[in-house]
N, C-alpha and C. Protein backbone atom coordinates (compact mmCIF):
# COMPACT_ATOMS: atom_id res chain seq x y z
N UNK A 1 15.77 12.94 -6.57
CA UNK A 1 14.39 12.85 -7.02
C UNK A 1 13.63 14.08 -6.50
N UNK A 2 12.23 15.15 -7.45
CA UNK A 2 12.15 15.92 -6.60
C UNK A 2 11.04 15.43 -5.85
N UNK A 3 10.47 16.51 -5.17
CA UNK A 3 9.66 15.90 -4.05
C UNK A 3 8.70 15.15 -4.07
N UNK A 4 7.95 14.49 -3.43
CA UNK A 4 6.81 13.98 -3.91
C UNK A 4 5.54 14.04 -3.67
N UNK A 5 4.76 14.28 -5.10
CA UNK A 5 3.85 15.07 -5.57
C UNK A 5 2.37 14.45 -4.14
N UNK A 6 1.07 15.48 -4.10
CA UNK A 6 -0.23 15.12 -3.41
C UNK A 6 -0.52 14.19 -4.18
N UNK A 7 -1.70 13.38 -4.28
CA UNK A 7 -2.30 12.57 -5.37
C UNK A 7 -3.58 12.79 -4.61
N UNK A 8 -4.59 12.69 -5.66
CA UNK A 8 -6.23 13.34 -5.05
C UNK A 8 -7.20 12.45 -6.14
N UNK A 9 -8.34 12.17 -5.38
CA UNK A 9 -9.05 11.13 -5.74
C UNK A 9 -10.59 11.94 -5.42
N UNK A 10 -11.34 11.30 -5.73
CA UNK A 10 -13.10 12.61 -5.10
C UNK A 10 -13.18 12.83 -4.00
N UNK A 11 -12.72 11.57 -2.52
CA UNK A 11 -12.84 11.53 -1.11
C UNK A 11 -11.72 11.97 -0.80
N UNK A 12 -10.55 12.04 -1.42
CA UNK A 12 -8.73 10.97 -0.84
C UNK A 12 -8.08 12.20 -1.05
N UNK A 13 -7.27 12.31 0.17
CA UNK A 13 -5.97 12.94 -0.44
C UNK A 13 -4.45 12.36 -0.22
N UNK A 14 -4.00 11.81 -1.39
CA UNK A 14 -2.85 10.81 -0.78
C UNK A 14 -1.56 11.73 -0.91
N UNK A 15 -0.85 11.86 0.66
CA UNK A 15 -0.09 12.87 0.71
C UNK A 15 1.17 11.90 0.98
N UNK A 16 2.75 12.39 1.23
CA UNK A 16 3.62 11.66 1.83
C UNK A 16 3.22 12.19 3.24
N UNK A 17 4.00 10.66 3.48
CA UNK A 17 4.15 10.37 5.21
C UNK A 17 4.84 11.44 6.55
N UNK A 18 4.21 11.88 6.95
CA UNK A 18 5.35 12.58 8.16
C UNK A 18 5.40 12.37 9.44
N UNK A 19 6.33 12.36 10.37
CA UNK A 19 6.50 11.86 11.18
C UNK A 19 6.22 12.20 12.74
N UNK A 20 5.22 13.50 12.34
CA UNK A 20 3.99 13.49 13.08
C UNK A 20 2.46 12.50 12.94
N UNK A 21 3.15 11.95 11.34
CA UNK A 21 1.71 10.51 11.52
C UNK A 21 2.41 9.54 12.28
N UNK A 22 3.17 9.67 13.20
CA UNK A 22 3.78 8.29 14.08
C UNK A 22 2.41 7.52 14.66
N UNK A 23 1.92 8.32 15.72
CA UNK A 23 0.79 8.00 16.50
C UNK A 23 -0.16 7.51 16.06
N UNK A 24 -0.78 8.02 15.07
CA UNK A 24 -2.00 7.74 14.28
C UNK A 24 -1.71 6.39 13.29
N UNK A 25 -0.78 6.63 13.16
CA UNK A 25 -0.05 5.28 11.95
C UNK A 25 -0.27 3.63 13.43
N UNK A 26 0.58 4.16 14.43
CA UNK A 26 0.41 3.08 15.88
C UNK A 26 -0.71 2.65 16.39
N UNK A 27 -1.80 3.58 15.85
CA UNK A 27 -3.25 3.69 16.41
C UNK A 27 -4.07 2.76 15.80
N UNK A 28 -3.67 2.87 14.21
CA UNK A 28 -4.71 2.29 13.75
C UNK A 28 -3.96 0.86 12.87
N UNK A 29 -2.59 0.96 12.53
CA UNK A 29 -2.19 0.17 12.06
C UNK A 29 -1.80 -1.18 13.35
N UNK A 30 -1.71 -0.83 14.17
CA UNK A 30 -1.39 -1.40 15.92
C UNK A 30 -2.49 -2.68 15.89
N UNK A 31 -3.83 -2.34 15.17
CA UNK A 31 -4.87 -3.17 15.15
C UNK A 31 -4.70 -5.01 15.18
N UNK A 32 -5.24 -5.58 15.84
CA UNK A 32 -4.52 -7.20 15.46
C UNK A 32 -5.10 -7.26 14.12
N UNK A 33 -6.12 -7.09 13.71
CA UNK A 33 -6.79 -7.41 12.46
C UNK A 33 -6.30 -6.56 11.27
N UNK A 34 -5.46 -5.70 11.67
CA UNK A 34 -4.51 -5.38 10.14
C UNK A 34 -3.48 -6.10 10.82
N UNK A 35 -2.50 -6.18 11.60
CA UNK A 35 -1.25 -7.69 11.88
C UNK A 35 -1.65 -8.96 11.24
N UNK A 36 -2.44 -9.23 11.48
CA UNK A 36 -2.77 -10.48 10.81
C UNK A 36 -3.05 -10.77 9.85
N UNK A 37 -3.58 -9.67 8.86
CA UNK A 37 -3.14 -9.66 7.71
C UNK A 37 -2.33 -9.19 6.82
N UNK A 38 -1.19 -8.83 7.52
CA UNK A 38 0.22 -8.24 6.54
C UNK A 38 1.24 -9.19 7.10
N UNK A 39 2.10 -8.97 6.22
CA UNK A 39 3.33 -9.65 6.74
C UNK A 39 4.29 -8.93 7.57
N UNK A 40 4.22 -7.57 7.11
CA UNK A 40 5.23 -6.74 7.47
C UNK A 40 5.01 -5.34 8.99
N UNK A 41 3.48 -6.01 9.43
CA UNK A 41 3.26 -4.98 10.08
C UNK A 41 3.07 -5.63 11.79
N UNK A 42 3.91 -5.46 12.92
CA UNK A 42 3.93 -6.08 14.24
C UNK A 42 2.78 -5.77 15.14
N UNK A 43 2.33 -6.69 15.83
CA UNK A 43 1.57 -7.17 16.75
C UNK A 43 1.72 -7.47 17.82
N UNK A 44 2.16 -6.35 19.22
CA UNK A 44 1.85 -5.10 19.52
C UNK A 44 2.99 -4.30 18.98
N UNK A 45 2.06 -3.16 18.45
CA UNK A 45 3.25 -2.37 17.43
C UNK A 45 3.63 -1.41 18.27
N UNK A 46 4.83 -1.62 18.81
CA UNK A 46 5.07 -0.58 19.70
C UNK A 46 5.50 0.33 19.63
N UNK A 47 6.07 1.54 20.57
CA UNK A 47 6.23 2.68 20.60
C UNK A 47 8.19 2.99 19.56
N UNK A 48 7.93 3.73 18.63
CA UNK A 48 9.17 4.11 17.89
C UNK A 48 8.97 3.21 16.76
N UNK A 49 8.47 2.43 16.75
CA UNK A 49 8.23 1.46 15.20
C UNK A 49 7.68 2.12 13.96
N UNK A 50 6.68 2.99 14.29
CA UNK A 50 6.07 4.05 13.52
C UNK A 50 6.60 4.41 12.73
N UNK A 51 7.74 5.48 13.41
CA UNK A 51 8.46 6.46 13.45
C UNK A 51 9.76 5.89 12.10
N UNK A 52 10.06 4.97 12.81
CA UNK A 52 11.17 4.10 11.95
C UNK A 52 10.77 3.99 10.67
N UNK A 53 9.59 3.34 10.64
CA UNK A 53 9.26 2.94 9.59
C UNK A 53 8.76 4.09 8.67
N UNK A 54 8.46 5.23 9.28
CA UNK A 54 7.47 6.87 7.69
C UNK A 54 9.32 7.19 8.10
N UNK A 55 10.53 6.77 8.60
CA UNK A 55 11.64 7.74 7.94
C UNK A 55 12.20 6.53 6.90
N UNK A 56 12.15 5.84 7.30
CA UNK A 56 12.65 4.74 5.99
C UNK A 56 11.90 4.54 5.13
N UNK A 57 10.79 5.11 4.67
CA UNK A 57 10.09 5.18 3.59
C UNK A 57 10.55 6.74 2.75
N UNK A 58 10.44 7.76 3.50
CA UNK A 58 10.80 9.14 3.56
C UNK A 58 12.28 8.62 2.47
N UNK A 59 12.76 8.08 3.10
CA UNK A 59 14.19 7.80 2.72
C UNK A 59 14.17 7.06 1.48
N UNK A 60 13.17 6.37 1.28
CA UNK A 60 13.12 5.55 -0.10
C UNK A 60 12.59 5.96 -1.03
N UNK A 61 11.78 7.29 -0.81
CA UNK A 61 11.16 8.19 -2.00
C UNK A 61 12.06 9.16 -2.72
N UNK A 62 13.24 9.40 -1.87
CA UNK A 62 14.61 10.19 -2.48
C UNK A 62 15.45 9.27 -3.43
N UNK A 63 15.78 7.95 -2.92
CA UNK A 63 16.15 6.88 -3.29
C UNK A 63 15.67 6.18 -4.46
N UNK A 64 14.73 6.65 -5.09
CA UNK A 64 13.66 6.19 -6.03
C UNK A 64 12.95 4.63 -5.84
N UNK A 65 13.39 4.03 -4.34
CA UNK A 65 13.09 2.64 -4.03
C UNK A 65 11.69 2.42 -3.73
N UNK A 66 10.63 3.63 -3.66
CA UNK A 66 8.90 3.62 -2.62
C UNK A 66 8.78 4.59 -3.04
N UNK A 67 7.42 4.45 -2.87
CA UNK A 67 6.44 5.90 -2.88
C UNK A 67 5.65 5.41 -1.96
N UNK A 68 5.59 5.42 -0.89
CA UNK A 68 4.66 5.81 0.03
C UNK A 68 3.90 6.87 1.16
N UNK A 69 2.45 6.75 0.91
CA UNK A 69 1.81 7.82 1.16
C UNK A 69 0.45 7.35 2.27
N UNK A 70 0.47 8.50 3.16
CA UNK A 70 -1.40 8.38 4.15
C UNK A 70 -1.77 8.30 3.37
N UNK A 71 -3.13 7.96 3.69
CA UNK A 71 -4.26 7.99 2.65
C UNK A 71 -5.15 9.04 3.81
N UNK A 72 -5.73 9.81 3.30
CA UNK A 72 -6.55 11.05 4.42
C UNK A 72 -7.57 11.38 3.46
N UNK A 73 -8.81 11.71 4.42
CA UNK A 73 -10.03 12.03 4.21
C UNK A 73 -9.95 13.21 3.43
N UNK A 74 -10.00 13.87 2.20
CA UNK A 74 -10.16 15.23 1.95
C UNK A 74 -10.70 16.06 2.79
N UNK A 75 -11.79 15.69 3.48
CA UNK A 75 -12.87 16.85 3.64
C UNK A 75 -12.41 17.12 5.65
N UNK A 76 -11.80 15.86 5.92
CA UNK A 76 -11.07 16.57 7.59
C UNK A 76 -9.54 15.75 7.65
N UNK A 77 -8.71 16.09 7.01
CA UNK A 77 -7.31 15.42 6.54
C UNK A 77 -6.92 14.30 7.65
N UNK A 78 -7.91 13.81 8.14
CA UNK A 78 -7.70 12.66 8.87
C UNK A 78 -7.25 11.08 7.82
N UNK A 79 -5.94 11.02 8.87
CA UNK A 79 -5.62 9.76 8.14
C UNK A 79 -6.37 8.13 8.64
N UNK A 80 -6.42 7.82 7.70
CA UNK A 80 -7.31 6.67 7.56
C UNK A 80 -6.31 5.32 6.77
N UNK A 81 -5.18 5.25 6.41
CA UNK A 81 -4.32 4.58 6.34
C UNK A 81 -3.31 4.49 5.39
N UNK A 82 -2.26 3.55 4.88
CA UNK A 82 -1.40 4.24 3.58
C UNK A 82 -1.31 3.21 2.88
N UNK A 83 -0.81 3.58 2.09
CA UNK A 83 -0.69 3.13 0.33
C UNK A 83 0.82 3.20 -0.03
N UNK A 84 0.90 2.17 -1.20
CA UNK A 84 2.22 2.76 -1.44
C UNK A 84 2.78 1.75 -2.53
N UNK A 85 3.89 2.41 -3.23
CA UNK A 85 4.54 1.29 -4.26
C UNK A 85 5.82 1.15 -3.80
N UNK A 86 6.28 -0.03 -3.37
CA UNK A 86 7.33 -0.44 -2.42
C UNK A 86 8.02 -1.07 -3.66
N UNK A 87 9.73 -1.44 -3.24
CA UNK A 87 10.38 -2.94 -4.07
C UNK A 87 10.55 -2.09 -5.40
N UNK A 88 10.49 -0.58 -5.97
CA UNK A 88 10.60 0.20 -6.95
C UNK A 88 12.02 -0.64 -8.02
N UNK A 89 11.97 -1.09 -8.99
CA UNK A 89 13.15 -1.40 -9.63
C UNK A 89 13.20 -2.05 -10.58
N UNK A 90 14.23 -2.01 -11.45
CA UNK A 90 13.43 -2.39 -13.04
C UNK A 90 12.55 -2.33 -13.58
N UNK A 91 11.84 -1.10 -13.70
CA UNK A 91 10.59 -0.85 -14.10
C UNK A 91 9.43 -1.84 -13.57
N UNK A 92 9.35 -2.21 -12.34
CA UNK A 92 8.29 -2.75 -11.32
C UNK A 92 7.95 -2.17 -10.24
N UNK A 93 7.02 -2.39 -9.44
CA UNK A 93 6.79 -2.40 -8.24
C UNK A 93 5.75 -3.12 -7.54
N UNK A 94 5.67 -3.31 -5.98
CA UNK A 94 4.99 -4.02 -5.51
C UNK A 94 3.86 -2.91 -4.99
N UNK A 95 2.86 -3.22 -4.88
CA UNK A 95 1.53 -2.28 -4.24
C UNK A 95 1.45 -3.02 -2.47
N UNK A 96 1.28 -2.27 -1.97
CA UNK A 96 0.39 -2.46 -0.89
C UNK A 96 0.19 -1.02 -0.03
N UNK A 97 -0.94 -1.70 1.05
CA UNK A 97 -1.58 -0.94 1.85
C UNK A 97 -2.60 -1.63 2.64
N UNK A 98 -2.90 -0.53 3.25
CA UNK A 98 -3.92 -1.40 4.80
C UNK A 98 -4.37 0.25 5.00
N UNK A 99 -5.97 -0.01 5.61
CA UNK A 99 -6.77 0.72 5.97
C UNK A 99 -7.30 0.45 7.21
N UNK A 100 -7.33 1.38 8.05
CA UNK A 100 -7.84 1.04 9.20
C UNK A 100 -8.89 0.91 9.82
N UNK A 101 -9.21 -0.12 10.60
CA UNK A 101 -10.52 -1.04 10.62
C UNK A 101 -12.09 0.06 10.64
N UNK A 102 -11.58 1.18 11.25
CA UNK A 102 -13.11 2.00 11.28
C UNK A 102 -13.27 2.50 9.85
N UNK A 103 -12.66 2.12 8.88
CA UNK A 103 -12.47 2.45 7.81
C UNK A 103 -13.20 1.42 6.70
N UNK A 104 -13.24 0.59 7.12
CA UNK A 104 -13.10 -0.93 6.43
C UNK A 104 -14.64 -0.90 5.19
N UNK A 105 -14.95 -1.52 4.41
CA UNK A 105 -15.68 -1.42 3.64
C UNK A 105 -16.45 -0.31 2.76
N UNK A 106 -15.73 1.01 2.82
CA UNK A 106 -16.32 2.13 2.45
C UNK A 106 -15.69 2.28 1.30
N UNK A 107 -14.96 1.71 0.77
CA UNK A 107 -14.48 2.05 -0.79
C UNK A 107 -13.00 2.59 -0.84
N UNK A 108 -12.96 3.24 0.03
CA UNK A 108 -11.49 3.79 0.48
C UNK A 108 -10.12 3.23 -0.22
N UNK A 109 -10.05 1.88 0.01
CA UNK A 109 -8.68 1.06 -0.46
C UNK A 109 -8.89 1.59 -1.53
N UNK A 110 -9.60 1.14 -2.60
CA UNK A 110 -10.06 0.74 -4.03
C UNK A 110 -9.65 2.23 -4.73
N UNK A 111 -10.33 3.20 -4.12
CA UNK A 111 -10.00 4.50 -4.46
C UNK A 111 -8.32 4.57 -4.48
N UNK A 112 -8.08 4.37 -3.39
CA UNK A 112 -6.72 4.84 -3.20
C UNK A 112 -5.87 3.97 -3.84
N UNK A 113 -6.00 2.48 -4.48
CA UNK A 113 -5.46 1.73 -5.16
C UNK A 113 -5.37 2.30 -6.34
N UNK A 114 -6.42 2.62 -6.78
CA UNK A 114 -6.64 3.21 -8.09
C UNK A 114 -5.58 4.38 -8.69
N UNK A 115 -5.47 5.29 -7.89
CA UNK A 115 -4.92 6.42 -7.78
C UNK A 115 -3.59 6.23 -7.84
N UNK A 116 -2.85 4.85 -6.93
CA UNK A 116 -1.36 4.95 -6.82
C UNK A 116 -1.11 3.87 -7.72
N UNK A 117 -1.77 3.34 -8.96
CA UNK A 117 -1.21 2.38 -9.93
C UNK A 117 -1.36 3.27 -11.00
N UNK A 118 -2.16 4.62 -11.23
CA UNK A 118 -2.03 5.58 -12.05
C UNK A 118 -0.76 6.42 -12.08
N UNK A 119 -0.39 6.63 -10.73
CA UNK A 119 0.54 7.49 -10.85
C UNK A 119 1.70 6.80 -10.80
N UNK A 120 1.80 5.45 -11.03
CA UNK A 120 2.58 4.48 -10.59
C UNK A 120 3.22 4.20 -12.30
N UNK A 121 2.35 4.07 -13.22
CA UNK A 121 2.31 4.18 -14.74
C UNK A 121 2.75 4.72 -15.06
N UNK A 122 1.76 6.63 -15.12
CA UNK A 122 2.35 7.45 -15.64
C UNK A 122 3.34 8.60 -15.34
N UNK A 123 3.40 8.48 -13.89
CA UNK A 123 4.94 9.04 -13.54
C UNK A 123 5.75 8.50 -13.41
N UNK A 124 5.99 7.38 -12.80
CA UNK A 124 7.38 6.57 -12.57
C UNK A 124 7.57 5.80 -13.80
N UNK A 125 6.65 5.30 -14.65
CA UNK A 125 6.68 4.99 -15.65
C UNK A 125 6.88 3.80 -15.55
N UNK A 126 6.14 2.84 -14.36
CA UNK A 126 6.63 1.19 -14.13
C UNK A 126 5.83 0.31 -15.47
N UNK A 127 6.32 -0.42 -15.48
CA UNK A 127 5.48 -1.96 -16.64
C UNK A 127 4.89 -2.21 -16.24
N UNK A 128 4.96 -2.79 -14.31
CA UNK A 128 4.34 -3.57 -14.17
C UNK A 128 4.40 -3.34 -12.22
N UNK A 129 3.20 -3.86 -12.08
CA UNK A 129 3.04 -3.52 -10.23
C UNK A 129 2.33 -4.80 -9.98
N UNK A 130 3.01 -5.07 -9.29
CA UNK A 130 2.67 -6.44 -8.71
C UNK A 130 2.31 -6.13 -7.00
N UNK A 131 0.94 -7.41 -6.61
CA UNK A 131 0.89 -7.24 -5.22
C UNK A 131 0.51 -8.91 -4.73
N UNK A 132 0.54 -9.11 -3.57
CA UNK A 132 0.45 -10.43 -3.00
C UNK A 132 -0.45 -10.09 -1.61
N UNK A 133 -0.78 -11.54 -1.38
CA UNK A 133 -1.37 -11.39 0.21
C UNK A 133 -1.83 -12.50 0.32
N UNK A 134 -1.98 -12.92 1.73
CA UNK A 134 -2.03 -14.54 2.65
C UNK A 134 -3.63 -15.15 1.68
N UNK A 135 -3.78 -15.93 1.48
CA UNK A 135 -4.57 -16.59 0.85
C UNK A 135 -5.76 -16.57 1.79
N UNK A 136 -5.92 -16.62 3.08
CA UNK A 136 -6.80 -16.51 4.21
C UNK A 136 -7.71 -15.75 4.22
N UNK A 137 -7.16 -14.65 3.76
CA UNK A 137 -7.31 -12.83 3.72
C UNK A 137 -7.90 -12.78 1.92
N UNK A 138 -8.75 -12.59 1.95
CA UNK A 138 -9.98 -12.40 0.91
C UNK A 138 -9.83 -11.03 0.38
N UNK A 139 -9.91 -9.96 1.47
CA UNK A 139 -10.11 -8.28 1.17
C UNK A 139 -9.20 -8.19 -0.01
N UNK A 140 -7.60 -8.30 0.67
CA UNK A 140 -7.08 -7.38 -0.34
C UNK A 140 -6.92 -7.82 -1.62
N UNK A 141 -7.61 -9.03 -2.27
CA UNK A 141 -7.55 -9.81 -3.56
C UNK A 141 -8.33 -8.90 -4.19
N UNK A 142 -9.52 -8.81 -3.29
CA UNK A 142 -10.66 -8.20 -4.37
C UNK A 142 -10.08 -6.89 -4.28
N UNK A 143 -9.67 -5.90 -3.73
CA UNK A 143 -8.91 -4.63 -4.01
C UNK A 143 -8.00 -4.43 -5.19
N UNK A 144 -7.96 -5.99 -5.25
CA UNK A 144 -6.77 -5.94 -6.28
C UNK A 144 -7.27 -6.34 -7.97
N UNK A 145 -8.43 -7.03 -7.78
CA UNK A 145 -8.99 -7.32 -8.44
C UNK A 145 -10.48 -6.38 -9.23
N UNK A 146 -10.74 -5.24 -8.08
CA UNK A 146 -11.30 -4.31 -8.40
C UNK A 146 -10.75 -3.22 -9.20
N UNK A 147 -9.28 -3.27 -9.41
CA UNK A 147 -8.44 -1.98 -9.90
C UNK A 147 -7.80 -2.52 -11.38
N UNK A 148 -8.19 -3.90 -11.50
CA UNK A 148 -7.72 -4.52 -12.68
C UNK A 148 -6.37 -5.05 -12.62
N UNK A 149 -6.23 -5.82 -11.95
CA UNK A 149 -5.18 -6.49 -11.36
C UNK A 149 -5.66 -8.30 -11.87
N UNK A 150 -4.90 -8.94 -12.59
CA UNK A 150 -5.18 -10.34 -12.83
C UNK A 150 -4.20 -11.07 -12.03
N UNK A 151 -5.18 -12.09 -11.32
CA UNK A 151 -4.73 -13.24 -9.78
C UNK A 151 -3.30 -14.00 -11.10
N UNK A 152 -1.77 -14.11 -10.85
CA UNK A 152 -1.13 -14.94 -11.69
C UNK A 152 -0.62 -16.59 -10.70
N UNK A 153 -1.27 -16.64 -9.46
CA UNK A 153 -0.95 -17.78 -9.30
C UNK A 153 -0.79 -17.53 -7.28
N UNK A 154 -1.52 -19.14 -7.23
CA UNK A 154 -1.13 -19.32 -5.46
C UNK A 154 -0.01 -19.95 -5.21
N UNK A 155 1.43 -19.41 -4.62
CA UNK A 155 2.56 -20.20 -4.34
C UNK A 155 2.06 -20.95 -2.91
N UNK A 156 1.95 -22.22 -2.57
CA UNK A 156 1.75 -22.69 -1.11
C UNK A 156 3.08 -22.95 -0.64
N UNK A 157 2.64 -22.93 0.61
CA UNK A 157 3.65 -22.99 1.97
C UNK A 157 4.66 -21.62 1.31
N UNK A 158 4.24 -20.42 1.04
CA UNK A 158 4.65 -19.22 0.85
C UNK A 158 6.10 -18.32 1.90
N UNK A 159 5.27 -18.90 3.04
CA UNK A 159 6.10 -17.66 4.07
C UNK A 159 5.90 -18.63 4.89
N UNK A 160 6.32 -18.40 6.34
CA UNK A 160 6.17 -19.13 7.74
C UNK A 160 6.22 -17.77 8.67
N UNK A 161 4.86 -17.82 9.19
CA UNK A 161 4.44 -16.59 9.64
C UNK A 161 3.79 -17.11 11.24
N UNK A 162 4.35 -16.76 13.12
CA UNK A 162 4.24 -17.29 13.96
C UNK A 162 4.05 -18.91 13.99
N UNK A 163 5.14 -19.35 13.23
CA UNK A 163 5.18 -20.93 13.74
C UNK A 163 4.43 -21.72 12.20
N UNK A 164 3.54 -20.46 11.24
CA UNK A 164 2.62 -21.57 10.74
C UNK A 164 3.07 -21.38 9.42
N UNK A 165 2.82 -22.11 8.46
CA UNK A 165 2.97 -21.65 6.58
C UNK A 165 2.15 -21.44 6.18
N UNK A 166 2.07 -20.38 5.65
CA UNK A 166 1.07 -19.79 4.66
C UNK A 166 1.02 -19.52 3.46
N UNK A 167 -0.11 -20.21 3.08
CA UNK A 167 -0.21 -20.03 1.31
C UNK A 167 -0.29 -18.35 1.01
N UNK A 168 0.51 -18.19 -0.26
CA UNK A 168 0.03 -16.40 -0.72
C UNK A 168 0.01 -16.63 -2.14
N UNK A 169 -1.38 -15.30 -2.18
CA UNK A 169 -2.12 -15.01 -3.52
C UNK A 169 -1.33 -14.09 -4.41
N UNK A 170 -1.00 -14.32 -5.83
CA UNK A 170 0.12 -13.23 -6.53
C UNK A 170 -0.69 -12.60 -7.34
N UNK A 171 -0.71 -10.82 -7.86
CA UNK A 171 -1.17 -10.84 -8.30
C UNK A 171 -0.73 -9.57 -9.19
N UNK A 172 -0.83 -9.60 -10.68
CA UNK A 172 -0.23 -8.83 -11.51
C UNK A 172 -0.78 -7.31 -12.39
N UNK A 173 -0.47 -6.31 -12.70
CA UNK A 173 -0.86 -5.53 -13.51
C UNK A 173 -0.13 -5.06 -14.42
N UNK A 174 -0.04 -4.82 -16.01
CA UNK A 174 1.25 -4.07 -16.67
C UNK A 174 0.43 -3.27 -17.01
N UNK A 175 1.35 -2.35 -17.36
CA UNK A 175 1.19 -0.75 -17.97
C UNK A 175 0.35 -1.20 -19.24
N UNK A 176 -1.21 -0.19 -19.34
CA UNK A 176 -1.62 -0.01 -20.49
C UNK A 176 -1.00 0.89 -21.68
N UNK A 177 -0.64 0.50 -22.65
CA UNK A 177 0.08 1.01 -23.89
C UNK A 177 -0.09 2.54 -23.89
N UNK A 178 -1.92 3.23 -24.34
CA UNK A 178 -1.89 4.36 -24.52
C UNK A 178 -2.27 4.95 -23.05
N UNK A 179 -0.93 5.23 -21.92
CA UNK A 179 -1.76 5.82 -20.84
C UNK A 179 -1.26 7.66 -21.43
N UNK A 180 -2.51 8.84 -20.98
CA UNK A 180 -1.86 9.87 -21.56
C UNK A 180 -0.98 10.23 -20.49
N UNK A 181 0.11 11.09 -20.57
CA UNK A 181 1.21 11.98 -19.25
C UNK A 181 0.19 13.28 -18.55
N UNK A 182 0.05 12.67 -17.86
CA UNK A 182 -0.15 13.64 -16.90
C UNK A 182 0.70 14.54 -15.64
């Protein structure tokens, strides 16, 4: 696969991951209040987890399995959190991302959602991107729901997440017919 491309938004510059964002990725993703709302992200996130995780992504963008990317401020390339289309296969993928808490309500996700279900369309050429999240957790529905994403259903007792079950929200997008190639 060749490399993979910047993606740029008016604020955003969504770049791939490198593994000098270890720290900053530990810093802000480390947060209990993004743990608690992902499934996939540990609480205390400790030292080398980072790291593991931007080369096994690194590794899945060659693989054609992810695209994941920082999400960074244009105007001081500070990262502010990542994005990404994970689960790549049969013309699908799953969306997610998390922004970090000094980050939180400024529009940021939405932008950057926007941006990676475009390029999610018209470069990889998926049908369809699907995303989920704990029913508890409100934010990332409406993120999802701001980018044109329709809710297809609450599975309960979903996952079993520290001891407890949790309901999760599903939620769907397919490819619009005339998107142009960009």
């Amino acid at each position: 696969m060749p490399h993979q491309p910047l993606l740029t938004t008016h604020r955003l510059l969504l770049r791939p991951l490198q593994l000098s964002d270890a720290k900053r990725v530990q810093a802000l993703a480390g947060d209990e209040q993004i743990a608690n709302g992902t499934l996939n992200i540990p609480h205390p996130y400790t030292d080398g987890v980072a790291g593991q995780w931007i080369g096994k992504h690194l590794a899945g963008w060659h693989k054609g399995q992810s695209a994941i990317y920082a999400i960074t401020l244009k105007s001081s390339q500070q990262l502010i959190g990542c994005i990404g289309l994970h689960n790549i296969q049969d013309n699908k993928a799953q969306l997610g991302y998390w922004i970090g808490v000094p980050y939180w309500g400024q529009g940021f996700c939405t932008e950057a959602a926007e941006r990676i279900v475009e390029f999610g369309f018209k470069r990889l050429k998926l049908d369809i991107i699907y995303g989920q999240h704990f029913s508890r957790e409100t934010n990332p529905g409406k993120v999802m729901q701001k980018i044109g994403m329709k809710h297809v259903m609450t599975k309960n007792d979903a996952v079993r997440v520290n001891m407890l079950t949790e309901n999760m929200e599903y939620y769907e997008m397919k490819c619009p017919e005339a998107l142009p190639v960009s």
